[in-house]
C-alpha atoms as a PDB file:
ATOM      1  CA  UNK A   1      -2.229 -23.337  18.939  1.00  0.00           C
ATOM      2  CA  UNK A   2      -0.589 -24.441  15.605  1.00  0.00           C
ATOM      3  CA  UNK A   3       3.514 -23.582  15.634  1.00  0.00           C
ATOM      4  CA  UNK A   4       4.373 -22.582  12.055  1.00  0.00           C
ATOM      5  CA  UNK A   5       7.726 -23.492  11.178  1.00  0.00           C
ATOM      6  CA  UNK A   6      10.547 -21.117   9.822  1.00  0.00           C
ATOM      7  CA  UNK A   7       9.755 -21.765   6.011  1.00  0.00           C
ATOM      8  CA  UNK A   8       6.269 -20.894   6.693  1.00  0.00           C
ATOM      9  CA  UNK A   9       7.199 -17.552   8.154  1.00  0.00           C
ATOM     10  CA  UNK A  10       9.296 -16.937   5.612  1.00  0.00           C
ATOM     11  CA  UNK A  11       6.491 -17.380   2.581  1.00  0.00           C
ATOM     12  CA  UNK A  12       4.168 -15.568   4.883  1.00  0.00           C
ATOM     13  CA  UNK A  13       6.400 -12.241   5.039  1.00  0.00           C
ATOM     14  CA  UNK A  14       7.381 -12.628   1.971  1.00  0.00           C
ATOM     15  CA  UNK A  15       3.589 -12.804   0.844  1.00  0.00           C
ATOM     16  CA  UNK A  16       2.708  -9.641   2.912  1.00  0.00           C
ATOM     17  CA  UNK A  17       5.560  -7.609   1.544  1.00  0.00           C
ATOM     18  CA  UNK A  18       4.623  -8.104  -2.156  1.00  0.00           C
ATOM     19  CA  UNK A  19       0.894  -7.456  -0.340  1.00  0.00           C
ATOM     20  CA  UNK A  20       2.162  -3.956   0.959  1.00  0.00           C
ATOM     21  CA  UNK A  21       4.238  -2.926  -2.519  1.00  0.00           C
ATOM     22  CA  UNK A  22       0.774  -3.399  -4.196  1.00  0.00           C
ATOM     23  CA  UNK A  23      -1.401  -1.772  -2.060  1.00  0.00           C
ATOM     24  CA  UNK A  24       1.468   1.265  -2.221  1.00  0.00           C
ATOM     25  CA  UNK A  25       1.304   0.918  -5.775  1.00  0.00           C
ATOM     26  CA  UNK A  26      -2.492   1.370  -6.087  1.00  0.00           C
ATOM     27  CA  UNK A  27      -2.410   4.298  -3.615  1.00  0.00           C
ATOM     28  CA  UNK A  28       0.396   6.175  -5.836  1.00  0.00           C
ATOM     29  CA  UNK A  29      -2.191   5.404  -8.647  1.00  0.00           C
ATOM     30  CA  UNK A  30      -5.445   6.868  -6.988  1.00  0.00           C
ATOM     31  CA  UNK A  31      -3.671   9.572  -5.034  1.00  0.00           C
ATOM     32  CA  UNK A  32      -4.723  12.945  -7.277  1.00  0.00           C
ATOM     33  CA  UNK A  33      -8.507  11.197  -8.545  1.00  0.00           C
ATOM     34  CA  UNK A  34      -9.547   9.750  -5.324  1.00  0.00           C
ATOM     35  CA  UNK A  35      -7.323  10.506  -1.878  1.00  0.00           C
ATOM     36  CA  UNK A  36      -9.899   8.859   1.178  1.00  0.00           C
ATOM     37  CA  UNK A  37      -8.984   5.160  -1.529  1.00  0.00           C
ATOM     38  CA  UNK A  38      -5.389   6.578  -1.339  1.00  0.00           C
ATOM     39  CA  UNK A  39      -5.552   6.732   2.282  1.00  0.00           C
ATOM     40  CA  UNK A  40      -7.329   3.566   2.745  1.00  0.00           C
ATOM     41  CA  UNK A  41      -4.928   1.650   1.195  1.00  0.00           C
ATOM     42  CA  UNK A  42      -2.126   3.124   2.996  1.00  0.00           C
ATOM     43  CA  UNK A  43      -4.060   2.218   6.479  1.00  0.00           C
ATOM     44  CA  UNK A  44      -4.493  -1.289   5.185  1.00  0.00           C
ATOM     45  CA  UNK A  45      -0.683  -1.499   4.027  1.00  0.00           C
ATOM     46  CA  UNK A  46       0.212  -0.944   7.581  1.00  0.00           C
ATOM     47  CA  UNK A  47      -2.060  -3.135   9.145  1.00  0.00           C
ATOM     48  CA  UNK A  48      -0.581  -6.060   7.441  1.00  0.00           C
ATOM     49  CA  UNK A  49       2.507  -4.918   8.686  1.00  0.00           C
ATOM     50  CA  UNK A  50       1.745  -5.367  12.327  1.00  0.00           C
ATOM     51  CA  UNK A  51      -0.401  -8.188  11.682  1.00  0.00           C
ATOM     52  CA  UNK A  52       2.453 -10.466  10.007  1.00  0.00           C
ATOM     53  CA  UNK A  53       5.147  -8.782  11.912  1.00  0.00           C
ATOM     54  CA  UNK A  54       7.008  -7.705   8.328  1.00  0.00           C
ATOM     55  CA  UNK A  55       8.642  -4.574   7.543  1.00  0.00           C
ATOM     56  CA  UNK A  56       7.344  -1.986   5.374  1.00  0.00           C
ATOM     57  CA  UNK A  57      10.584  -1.431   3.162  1.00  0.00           C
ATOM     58  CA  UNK A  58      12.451   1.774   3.617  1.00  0.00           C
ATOM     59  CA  UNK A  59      11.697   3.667   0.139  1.00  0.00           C
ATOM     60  CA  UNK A  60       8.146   2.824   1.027  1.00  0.00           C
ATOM     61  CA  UNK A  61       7.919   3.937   4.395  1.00  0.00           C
ATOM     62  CA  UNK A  62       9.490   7.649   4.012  1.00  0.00           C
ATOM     63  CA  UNK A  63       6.563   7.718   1.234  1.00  0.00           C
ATOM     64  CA  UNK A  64       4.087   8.412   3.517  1.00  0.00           C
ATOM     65  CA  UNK A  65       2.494  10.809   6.438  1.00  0.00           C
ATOM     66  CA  UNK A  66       2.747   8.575   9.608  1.00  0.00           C
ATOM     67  CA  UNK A  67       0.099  10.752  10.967  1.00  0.00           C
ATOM     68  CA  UNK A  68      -3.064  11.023   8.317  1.00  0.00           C
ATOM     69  CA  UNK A  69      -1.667   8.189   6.130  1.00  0.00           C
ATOM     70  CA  UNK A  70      -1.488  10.168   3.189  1.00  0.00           C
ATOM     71  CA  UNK A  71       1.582   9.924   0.471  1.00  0.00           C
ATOM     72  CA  UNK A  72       3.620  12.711   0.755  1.00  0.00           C
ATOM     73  CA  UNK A  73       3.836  13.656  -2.505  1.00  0.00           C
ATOM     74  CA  UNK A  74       0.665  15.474  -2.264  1.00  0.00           C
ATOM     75  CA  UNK A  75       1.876  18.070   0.147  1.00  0.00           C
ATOM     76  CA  UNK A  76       5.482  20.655  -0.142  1.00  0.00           C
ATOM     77  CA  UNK A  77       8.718  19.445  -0.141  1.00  0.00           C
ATOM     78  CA  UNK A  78      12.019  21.414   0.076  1.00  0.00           C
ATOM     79  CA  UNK A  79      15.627  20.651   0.636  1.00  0.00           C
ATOM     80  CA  UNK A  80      17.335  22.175   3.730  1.00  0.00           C
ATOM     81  CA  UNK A  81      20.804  22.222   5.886  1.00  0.00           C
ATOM     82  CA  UNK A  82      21.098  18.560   4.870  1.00  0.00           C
ATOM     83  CA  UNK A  83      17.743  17.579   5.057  1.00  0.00           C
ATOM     84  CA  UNK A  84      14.905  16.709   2.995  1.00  0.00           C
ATOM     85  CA  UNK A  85      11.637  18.099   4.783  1.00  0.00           C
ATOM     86  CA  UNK A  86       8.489  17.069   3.341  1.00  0.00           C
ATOM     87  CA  UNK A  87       5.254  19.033   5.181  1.00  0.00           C
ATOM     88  CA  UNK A  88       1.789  16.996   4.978  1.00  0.00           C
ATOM     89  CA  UNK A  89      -1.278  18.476   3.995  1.00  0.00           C
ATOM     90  CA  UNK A  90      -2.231  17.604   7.795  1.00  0.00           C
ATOM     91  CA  UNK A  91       0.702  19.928   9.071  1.00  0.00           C
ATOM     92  CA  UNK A  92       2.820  16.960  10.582  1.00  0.00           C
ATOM     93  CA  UNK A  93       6.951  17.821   9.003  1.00  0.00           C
ATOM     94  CA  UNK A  94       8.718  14.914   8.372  1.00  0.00           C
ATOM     95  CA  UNK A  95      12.806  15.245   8.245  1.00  0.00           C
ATOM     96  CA  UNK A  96      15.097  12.709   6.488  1.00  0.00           C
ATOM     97  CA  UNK A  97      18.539  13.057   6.540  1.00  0.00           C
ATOM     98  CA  UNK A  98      20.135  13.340   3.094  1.00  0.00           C
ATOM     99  CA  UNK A  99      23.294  11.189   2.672  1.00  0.00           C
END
């Protein structure tokens, strides 16, 4: 097994974070004319997540239903007692605190 060395690591994460920002990107894009692509790309955006061991950055990942993997700006949103609570098309409620 081939060791990669902390520079390579680096260029890898930082490969598969401009990787997930696109694929986020071209879901946003195809969300209304085609959802299943939307979806798709939202699976795959994850995927290289756990594959490289990167983070999904935070304005990304409250974007989306952790559940269906659908962007959550196709469903309701509403603010309430401090909270922003977004409700997926699936039924899954997602709660982030406002600050």
């Amino acid at each position: 097994m081939i060791r990669k060395n902390k520079s390579q690591k680096e260029k890898v994460k930082e490969i598969a974070e401009k990787r997930i920002r696109k694929l986020f990107y071209l879901a946003e894009e195809n969300l209304s004319s085609k959802p299943l692509l939307a979806r798709r790309y939202i699976f795959l955006a994850r995927q290289l997540e756990r594959k490289t061991q990167t983070k999904i950055p935070k304005e990304l990942k409250r974007s989306f239903c952790k559940k269906c993997n659908l962007l959550l700006k196709s469903g309701k949103t509403r603010i309430k007692k401090g909270f922003k609570v977004h409700i997926c098309e699936c039924g899954k409620v997602r709660r982030i605190k406002i600050s």
